[in-house]
PDB file of N, CA and C in Angstrom:
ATOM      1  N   UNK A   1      -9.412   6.243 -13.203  1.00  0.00           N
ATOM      2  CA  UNK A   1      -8.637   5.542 -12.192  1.00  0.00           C
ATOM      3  C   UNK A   1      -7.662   6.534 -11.541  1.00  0.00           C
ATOM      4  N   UNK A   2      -7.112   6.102  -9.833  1.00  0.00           N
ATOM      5  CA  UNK A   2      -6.097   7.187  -9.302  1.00  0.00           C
ATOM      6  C   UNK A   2      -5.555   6.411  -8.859  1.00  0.00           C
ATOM      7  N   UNK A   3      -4.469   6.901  -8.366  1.00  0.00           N
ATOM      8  CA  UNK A   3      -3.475   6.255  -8.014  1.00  0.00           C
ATOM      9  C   UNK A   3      -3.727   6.517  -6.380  1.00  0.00           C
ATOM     10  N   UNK A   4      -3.443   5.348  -5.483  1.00  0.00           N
ATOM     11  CA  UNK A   4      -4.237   5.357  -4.017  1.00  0.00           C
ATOM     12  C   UNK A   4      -2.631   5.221  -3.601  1.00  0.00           C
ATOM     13  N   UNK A   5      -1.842   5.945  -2.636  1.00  0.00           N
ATOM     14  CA  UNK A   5      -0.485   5.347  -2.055  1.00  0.00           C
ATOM     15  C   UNK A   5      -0.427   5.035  -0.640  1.00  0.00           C
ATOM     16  N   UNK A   6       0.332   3.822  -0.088  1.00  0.00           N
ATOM     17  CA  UNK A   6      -0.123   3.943   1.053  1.00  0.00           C
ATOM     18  C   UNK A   6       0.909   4.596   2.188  1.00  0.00           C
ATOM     19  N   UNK A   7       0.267   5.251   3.148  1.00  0.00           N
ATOM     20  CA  UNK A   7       0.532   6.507   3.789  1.00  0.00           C
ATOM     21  C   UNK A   7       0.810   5.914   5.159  1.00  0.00           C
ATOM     22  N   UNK A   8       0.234   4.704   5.792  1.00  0.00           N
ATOM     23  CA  UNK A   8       0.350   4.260   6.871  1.00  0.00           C
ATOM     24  C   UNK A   8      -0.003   2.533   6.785  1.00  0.00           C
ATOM     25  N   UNK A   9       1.200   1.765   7.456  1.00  0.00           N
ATOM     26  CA  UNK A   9       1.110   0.929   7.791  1.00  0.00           C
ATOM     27  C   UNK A   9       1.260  -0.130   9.434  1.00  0.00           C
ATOM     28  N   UNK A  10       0.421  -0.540  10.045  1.00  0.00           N
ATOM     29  CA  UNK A  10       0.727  -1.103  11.298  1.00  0.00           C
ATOM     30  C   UNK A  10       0.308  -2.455  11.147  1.00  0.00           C
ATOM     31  N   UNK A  11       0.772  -3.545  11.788  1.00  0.00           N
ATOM     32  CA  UNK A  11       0.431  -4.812  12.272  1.00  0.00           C
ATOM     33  C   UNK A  11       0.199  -4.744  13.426  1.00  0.00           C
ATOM     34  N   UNK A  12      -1.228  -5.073  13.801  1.00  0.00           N
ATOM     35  CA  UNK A  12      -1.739  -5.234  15.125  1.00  0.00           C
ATOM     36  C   UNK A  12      -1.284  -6.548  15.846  1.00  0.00           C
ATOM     37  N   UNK A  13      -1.444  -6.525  16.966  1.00  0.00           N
ATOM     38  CA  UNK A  13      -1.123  -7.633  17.772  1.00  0.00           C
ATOM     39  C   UNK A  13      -1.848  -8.301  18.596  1.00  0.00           C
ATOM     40  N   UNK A  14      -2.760  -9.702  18.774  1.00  0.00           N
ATOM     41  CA  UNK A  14      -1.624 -10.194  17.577  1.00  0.00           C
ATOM     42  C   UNK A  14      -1.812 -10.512  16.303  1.00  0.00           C
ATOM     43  N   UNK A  15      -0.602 -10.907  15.519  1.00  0.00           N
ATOM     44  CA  UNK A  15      -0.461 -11.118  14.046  1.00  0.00           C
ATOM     45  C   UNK A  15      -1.521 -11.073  13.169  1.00  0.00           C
ATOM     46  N   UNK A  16      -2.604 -12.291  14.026  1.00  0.00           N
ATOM     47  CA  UNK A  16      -3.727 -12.730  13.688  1.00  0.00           C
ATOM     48  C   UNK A  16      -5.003 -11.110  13.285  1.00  0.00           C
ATOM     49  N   UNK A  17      -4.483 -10.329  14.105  1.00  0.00           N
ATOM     50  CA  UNK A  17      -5.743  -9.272  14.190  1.00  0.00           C
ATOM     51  C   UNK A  17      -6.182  -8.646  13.006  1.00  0.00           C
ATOM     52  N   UNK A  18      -4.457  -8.674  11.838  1.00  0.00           N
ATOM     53  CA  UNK A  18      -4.880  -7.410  10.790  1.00  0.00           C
ATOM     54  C   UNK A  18      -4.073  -6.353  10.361  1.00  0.00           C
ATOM     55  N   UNK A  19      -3.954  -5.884   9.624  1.00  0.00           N
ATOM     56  CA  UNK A  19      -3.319  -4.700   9.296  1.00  0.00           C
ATOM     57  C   UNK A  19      -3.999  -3.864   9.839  1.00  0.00           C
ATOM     58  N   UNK A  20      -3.608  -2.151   9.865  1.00  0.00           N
ATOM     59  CA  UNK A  20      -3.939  -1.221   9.584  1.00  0.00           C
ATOM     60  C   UNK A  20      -3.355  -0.413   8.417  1.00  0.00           C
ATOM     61  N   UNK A  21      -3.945   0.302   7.584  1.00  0.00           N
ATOM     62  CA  UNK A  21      -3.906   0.912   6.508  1.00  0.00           C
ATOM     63  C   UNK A  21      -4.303   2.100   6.305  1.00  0.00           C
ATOM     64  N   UNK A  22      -3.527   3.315   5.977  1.00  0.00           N
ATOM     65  CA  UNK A  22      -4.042   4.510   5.217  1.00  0.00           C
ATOM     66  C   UNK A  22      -3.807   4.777   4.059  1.00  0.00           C
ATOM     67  N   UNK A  23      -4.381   5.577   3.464  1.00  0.00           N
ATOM     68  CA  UNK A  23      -3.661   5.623   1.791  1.00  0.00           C
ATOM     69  C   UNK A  23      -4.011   7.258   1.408  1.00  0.00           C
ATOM     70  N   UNK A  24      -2.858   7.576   0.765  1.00  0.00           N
ATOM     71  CA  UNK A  24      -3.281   9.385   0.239  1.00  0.00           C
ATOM     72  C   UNK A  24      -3.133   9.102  -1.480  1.00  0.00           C
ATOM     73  N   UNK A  25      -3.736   9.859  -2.006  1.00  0.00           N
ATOM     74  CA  UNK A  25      -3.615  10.122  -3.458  1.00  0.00           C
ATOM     75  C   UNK A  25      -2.315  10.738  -4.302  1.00  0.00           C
ATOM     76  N   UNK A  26      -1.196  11.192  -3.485  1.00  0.00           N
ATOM     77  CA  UNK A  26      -0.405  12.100  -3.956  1.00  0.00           C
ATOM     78  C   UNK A  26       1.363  10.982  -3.078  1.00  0.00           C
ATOM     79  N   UNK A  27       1.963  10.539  -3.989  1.00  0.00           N
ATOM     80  CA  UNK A  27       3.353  10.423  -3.662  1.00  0.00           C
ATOM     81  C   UNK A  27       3.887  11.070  -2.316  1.00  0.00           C
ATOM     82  N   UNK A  28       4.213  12.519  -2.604  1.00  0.00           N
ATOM     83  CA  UNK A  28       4.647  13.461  -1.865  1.00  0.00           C
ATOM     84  C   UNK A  28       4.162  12.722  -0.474  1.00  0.00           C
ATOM     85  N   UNK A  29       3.365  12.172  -0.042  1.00  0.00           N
ATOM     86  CA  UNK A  29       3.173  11.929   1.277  1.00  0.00           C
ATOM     87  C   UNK A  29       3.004  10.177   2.010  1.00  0.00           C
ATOM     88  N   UNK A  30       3.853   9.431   1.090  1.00  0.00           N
ATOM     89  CA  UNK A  30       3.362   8.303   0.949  1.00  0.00           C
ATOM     90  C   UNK A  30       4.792   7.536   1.944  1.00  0.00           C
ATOM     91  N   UNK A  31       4.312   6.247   2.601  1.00  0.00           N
ATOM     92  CA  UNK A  31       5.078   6.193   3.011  1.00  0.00           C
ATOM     93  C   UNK A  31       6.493   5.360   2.331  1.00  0.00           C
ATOM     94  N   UNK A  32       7.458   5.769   2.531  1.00  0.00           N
ATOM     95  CA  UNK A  32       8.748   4.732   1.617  1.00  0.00           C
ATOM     96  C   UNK A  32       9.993   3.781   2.876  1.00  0.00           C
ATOM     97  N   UNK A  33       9.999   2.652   1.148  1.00  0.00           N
ATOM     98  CA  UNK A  33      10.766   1.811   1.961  1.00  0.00           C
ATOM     99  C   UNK A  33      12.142   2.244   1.088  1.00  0.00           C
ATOM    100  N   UNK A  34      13.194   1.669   1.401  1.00  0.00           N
ATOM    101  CA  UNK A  34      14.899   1.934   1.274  1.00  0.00           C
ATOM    102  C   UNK A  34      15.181   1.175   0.189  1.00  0.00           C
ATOM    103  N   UNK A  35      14.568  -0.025   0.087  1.00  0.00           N
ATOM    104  CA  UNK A  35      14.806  -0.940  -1.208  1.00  0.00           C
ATOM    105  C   UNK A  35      13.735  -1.660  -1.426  1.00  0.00           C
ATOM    106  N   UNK A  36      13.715  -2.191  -2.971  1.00  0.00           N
ATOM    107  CA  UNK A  36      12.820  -2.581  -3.790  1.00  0.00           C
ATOM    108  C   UNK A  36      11.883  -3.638  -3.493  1.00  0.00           C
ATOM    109  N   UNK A  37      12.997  -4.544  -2.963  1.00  0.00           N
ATOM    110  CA  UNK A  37      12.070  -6.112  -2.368  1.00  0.00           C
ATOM    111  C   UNK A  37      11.297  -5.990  -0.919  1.00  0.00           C
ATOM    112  N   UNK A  38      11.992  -4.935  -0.303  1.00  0.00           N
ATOM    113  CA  UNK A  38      10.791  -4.556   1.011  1.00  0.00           C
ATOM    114  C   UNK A  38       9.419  -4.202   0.636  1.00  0.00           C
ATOM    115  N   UNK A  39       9.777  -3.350  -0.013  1.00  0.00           N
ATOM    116  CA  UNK A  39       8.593  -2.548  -0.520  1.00  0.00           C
ATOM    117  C   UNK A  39       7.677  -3.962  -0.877  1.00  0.00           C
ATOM    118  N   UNK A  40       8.269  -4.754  -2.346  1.00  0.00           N
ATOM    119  CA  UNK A  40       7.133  -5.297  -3.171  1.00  0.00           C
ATOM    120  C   UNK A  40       6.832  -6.909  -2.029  1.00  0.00           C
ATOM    121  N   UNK A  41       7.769  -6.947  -1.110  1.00  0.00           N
ATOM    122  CA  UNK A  41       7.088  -8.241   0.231  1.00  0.00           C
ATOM    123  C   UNK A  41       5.997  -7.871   0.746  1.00  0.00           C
ATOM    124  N   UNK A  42       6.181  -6.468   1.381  1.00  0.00           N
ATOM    125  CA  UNK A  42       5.097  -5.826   1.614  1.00  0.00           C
ATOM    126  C   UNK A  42       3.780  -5.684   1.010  1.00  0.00           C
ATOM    127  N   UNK A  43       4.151  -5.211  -0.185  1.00  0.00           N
ATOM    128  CA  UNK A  43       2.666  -5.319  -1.364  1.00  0.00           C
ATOM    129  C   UNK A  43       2.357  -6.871  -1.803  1.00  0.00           C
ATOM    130  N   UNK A  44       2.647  -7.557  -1.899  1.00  0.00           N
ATOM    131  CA  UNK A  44       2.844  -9.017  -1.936  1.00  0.00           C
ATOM    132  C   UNK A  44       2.122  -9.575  -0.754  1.00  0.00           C
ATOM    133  N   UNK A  45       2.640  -9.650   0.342  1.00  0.00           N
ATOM    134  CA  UNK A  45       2.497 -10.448   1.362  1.00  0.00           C
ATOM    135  C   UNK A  45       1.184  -9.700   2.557  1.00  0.00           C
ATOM    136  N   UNK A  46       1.545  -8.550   2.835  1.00  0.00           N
ATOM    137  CA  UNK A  46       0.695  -8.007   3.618  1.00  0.00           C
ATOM    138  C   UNK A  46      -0.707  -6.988   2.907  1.00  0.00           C
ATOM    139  N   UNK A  47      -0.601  -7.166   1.920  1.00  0.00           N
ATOM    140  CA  UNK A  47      -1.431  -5.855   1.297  1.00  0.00           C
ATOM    141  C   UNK A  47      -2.371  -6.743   0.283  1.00  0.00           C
ATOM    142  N   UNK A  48      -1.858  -7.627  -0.300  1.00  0.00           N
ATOM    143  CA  UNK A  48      -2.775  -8.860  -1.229  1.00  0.00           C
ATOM    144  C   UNK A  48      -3.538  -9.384  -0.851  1.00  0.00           C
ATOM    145  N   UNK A  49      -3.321  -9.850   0.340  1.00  0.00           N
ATOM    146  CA  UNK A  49      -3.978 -11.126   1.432  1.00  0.00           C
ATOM    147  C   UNK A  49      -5.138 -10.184   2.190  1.00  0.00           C
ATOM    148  N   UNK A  50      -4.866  -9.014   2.541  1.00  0.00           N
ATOM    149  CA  UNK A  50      -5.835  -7.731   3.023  1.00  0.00           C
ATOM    150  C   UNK A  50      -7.137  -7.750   2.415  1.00  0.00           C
ATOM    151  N   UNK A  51      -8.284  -7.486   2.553  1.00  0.00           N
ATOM    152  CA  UNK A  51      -9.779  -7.433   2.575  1.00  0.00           C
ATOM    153  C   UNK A  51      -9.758  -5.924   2.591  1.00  0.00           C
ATOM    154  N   UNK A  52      -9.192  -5.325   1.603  1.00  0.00           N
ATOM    155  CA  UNK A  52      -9.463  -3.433   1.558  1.00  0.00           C
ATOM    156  C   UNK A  52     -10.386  -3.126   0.449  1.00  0.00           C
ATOM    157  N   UNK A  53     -11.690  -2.860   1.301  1.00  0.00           N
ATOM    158  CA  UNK A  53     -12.597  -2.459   0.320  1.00  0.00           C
ATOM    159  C   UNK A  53     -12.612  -0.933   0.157  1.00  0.00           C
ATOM    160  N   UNK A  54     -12.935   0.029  -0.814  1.00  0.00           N
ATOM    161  CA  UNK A  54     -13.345   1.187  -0.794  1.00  0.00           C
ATOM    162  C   UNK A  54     -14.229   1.324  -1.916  1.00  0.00           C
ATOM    163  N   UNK A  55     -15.273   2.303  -1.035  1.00  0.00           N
ATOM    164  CA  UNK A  55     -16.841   2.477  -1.017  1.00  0.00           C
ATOM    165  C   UNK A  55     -16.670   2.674  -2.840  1.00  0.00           C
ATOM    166  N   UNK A  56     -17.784   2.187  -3.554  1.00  0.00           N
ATOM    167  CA  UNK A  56     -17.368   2.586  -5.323  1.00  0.00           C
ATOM    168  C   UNK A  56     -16.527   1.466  -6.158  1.00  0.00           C
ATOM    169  N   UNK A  57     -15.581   1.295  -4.953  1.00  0.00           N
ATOM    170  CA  UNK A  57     -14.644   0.470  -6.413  1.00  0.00           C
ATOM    171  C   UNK A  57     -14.002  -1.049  -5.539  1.00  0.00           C
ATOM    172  N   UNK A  58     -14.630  -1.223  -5.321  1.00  0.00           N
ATOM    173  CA  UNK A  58     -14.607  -2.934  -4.731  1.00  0.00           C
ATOM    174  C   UNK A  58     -13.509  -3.183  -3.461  1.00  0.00           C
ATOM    175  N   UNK A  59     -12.892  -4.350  -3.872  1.00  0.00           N
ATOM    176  CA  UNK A  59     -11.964  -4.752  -2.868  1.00  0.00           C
ATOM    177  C   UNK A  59     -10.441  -4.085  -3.986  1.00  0.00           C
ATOM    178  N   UNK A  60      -9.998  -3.284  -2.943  1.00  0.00           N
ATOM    179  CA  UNK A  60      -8.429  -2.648  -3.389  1.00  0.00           C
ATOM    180  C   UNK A  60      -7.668  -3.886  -3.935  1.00  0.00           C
ATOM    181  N   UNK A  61      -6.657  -4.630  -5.069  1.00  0.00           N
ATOM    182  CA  UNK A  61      -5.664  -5.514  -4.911  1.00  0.00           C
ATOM    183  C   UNK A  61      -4.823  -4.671  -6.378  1.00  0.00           C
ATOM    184  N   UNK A  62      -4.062  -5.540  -6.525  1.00  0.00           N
ATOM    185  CA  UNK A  62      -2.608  -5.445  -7.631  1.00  0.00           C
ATOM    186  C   UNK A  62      -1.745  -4.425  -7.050  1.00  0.00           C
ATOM    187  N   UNK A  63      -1.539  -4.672  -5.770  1.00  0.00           N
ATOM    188  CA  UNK A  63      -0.256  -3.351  -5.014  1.00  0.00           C
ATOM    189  C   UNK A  63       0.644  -3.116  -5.835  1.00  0.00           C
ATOM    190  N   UNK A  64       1.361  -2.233  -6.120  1.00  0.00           N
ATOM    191  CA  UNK A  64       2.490  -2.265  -6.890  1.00  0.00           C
ATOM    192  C   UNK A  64       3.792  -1.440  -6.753  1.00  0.00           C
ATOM    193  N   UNK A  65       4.912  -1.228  -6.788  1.00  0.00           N
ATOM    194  CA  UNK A  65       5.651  -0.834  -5.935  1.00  0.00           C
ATOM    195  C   UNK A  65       6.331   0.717  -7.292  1.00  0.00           C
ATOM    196  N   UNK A  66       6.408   1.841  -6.949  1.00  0.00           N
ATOM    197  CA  UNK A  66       6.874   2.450  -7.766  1.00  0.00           C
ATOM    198  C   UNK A  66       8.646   3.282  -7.225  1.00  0.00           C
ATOM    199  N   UNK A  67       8.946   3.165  -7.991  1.00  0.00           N
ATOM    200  CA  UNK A  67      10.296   3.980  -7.735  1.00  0.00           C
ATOM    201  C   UNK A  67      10.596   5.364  -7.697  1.00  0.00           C
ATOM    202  N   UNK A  68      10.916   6.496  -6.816  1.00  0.00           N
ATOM    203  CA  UNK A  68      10.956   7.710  -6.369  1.00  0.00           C
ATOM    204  C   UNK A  68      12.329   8.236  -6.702  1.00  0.00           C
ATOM    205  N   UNK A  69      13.274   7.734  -6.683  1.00  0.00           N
ATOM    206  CA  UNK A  69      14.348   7.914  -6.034  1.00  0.00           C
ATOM    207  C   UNK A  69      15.755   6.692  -5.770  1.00  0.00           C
ATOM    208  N   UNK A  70      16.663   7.005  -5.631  1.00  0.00           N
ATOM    209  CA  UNK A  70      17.715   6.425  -4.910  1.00  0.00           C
ATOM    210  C   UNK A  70      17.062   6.094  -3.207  1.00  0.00           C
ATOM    211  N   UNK A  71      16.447   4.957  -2.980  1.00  0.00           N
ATOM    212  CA  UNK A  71      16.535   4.169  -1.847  1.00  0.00           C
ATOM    213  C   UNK A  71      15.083   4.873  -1.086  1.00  0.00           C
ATOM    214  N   UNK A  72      14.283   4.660  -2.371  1.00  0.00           N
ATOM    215  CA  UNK A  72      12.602   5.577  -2.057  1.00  0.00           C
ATOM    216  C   UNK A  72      11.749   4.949  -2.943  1.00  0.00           C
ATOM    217  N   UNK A  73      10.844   4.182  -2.571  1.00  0.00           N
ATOM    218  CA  UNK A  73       9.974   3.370  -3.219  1.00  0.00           C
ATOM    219  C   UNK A  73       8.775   3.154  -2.473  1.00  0.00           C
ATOM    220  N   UNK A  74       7.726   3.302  -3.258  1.00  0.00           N
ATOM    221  CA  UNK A  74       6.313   3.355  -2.457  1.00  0.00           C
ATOM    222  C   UNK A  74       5.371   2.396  -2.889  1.00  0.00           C
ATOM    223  N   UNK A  75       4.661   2.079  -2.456  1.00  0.00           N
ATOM    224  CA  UNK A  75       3.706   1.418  -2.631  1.00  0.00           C
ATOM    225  C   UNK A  75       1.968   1.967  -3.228  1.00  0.00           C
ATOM    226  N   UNK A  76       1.572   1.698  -4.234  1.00  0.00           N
ATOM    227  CA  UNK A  76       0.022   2.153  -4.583  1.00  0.00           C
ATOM    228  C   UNK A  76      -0.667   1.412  -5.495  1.00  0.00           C
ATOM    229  N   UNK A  77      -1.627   1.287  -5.327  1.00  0.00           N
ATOM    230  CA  UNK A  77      -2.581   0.632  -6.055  1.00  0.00           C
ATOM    231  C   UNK A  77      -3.658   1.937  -6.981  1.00  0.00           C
ATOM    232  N   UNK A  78      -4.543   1.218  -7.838  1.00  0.00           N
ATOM    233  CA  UNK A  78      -5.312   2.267  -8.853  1.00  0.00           C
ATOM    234  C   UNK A  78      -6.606   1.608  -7.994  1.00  0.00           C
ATOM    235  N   UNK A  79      -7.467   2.403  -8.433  1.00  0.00           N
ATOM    236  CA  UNK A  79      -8.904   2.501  -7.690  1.00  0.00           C
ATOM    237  C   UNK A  79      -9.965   3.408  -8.115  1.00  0.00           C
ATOM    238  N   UNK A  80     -10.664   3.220  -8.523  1.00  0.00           N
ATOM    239  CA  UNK A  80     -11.984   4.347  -9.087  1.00  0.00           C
ATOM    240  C   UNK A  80     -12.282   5.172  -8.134  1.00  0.00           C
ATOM    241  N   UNK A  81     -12.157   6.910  -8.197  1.00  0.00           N
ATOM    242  CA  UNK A  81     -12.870   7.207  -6.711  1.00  0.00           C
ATOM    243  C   UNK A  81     -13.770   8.357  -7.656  1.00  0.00           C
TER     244      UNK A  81
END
């Protein structure tokens, strides 16, 4: 298993259309929120409900929010690659 972080997030418009999503393997480049409950609304609300399949290891879910830092928290899920 690796750890998948996600690197890019957009809401298309409108609402209805979808996320967009990137994800890198490595922290160092992941994107962060300032505090804890952004982060895990985010993994919660927009990232659960998401249809992210990758090729090998099914549909992506259990987002989870990890702590970096003073007011740096990221988001990643595990995934077989």
């Amino acid at each position: 298993m690796a750890k998948l972080y996600v690197s890019y997030l957009q809401h298309r418009r409108p609402p209805e259309s979808g996320v967009d999503i990137c994800f890198v393997p490595s922290h160092e480049k992941a994107l962060a929120w300032a505090d804890r409950m952004s982060a895990e609304n985010v993994a919660q609300i927009d990232l659960e409900k998401a249809n992210i399949t990758l090729t090998g290891s099914g549909v992506l879910r259990n987002f989870r929010v990890e702590e970096l830092g003073p007011e740096k928290f990221v988001i990643f899920c595990e995934a077989q690659v």
